[in-house]
N, C-alpha and C. Protein backbone atom coordinates (compact mmCIF):
# COMPACT_ATOMS: atom_id res chain seq x y z
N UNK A 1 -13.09 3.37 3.54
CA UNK A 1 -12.13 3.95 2.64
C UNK A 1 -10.78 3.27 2.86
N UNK A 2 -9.85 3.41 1.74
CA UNK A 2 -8.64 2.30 1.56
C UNK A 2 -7.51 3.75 1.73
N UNK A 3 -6.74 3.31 2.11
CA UNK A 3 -5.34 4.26 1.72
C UNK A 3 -4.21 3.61 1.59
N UNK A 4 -3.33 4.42 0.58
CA UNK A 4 -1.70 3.51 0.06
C UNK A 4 -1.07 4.41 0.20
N UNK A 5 0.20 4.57 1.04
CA UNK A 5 0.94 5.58 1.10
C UNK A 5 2.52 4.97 0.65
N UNK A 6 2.78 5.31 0.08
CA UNK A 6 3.78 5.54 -0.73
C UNK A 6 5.17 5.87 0.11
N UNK A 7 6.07 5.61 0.56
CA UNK A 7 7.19 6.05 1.39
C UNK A 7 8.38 6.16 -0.08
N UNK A 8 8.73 6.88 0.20
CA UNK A 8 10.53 6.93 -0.85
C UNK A 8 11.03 8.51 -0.59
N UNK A 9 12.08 8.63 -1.32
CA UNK A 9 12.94 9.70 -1.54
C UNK A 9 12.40 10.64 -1.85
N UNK A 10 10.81 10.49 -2.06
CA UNK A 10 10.04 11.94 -2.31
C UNK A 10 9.35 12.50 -1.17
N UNK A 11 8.70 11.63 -0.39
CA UNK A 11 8.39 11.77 0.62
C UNK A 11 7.16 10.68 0.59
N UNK A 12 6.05 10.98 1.05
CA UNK A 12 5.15 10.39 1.44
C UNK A 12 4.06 10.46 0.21
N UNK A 13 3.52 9.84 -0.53
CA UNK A 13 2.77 10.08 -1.29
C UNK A 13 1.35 9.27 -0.57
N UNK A 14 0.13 9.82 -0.94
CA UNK A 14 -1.19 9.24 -0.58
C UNK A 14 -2.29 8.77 -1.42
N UNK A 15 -2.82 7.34 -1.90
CA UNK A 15 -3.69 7.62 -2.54
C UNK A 15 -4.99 6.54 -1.48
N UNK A 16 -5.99 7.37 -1.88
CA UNK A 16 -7.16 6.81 -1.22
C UNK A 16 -8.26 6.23 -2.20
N UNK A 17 -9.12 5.52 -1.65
CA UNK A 17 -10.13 4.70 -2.70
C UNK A 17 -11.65 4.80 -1.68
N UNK A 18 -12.73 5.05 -2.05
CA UNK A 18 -14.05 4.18 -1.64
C UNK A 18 -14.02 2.70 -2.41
N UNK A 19 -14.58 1.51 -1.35
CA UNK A 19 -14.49 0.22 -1.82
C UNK A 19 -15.76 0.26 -2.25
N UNK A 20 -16.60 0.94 -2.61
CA UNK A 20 -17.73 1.02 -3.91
C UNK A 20 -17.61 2.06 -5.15
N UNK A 21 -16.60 2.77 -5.32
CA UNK A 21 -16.24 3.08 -6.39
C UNK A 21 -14.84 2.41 -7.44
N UNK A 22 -15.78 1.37 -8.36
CA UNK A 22 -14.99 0.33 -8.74
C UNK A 22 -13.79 1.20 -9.83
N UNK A 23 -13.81 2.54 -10.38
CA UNK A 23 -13.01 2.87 -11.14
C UNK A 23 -11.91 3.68 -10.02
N UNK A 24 -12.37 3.69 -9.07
CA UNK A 24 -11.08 4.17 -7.94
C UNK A 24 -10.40 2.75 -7.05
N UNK A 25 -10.89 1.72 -7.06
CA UNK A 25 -10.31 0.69 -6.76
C UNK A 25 -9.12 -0.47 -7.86
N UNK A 26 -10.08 -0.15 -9.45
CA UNK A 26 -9.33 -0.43 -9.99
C UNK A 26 -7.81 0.19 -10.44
N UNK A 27 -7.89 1.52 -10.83
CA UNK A 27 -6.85 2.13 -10.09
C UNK A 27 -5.85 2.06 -9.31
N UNK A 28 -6.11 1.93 -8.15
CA UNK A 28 -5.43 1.54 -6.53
C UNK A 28 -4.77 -0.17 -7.26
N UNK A 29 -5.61 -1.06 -7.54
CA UNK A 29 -5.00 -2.11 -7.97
C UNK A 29 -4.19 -1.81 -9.00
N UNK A 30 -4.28 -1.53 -10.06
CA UNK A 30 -3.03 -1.14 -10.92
C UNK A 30 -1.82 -0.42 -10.50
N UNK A 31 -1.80 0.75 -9.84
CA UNK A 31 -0.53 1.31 -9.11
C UNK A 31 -0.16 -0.24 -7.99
N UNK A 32 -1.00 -0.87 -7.11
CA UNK A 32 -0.23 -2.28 -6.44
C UNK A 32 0.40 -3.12 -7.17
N UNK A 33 -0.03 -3.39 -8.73
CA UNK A 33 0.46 -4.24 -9.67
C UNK A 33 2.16 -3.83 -9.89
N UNK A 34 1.96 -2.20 -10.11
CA UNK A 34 3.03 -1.66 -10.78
C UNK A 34 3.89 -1.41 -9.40
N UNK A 35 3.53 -1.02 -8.24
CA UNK A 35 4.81 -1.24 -7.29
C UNK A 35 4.96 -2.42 -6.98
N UNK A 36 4.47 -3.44 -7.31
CA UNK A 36 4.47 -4.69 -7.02
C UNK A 36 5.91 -5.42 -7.91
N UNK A 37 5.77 -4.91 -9.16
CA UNK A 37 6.81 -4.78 -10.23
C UNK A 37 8.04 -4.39 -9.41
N UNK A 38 7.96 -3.39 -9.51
CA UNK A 38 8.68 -2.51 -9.15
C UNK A 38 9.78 -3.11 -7.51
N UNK A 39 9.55 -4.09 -7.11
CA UNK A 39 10.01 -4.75 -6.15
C UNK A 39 10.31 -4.12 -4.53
N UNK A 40 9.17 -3.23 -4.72
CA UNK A 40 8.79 -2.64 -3.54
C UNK A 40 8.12 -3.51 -2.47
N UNK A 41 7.99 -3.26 -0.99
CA UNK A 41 6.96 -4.00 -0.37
C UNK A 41 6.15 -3.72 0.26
N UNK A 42 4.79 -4.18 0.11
CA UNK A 42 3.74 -3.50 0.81
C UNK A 42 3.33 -4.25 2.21
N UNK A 43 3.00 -3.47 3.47
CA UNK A 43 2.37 -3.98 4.57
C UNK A 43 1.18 -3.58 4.62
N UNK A 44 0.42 -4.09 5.27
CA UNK A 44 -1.16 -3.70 5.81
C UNK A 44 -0.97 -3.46 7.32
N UNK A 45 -1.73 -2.51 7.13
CA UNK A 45 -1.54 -1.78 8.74
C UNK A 45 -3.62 -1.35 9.36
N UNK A 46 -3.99 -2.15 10.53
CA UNK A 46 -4.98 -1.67 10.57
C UNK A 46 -5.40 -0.54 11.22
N UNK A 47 -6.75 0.28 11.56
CA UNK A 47 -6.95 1.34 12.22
C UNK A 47 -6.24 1.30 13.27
N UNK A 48 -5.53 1.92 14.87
CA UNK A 48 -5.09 1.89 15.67
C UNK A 48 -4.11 1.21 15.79
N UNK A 49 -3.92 0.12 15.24
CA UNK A 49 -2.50 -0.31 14.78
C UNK A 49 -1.06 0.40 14.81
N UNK A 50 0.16 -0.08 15.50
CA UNK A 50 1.25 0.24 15.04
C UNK A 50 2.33 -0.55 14.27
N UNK A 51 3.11 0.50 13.52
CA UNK A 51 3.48 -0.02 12.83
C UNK A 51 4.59 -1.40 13.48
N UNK A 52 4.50 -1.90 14.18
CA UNK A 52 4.66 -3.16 14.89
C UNK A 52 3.87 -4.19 14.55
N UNK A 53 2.77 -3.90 14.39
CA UNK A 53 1.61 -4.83 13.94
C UNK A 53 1.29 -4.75 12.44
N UNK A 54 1.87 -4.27 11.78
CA UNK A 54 2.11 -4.49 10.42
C UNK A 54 2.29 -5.62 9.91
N UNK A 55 1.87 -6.14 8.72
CA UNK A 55 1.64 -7.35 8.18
C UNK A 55 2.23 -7.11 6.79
N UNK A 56 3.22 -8.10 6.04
CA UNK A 56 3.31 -8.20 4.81
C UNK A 56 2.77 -8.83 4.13
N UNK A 57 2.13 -8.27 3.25
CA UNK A 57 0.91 -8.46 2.05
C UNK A 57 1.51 -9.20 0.74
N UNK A 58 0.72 -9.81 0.10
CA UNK A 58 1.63 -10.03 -1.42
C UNK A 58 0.54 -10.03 -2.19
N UNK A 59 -1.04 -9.21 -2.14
CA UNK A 59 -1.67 -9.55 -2.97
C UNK A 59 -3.12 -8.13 -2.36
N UNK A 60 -3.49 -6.87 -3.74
CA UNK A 60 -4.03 -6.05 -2.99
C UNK A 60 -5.54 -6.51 -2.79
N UNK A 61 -5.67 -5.99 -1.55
CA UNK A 61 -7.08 -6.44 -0.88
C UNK A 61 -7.98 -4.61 -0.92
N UNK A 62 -9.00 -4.84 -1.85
CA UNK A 62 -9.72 -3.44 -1.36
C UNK A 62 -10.28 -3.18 0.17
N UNK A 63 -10.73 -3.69 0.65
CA UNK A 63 -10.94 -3.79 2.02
C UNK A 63 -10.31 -3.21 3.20
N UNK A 64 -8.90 -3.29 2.92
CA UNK A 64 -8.20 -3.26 3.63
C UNK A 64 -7.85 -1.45 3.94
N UNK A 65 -7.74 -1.12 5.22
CA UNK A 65 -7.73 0.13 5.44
C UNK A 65 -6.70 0.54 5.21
N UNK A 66 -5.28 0.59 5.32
CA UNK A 66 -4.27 0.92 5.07
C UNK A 66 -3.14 0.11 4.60
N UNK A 67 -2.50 0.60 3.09
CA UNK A 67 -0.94 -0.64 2.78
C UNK A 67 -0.25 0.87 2.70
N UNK A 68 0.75 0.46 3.28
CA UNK A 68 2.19 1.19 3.34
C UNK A 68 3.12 0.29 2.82
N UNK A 69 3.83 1.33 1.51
CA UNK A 69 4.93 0.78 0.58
C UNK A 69 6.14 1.59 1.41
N UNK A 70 7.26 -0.13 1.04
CA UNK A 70 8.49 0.71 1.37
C UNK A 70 9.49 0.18 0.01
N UNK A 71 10.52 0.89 -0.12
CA UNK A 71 11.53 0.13 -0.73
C UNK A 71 12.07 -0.69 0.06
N UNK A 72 12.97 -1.71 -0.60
CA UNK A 72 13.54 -3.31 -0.04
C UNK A 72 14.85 -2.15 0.30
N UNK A 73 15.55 -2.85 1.72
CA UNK A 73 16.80 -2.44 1.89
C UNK A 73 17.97 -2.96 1.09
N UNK A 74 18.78 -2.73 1.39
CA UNK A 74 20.11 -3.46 0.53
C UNK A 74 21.14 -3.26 1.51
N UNK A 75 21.74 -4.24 1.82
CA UNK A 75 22.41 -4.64 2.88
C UNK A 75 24.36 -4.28 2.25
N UNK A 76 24.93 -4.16 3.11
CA UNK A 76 26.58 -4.25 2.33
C UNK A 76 27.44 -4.51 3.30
């Protein structure tokens, strides 16, 4: 199973996928497309993993056990 969690001003949002249910993966890829837009950034994070070992992604992988979105900072 895949999970995308969502970080922002709302809180934590979750969505999950089986990588054999192709209308829940396609899905999951369309919301990556659209935060992808959206100029958000996603990491991949694996099981036991911390978020130290986080990886930035630029392209969604069903496979993959966990992407955590953040918004881009803005510096001043």
């Amino acid at each position: 199973m895949g999970t995308m969690r969502i970080l922002d001003s709302t809180g934590d949002t979750v969505v999950d996928w089986e990588i054999d249910d192709q209308a829940a993966v396609r899905e999951a890829e369309e919301l990556f497309a659209r935060l992808s837009a959206e100029r958000r950034i996603p990491f991949a994070r694996t099981s036991g993993g911390t978020a130290e070992d986080a990886q930035r992604i630029k392209a969604f992988d069903p496979g993959l056990e966990e992407i955590v979105w953040v918004r881009p900072i803005a510096g001043g």
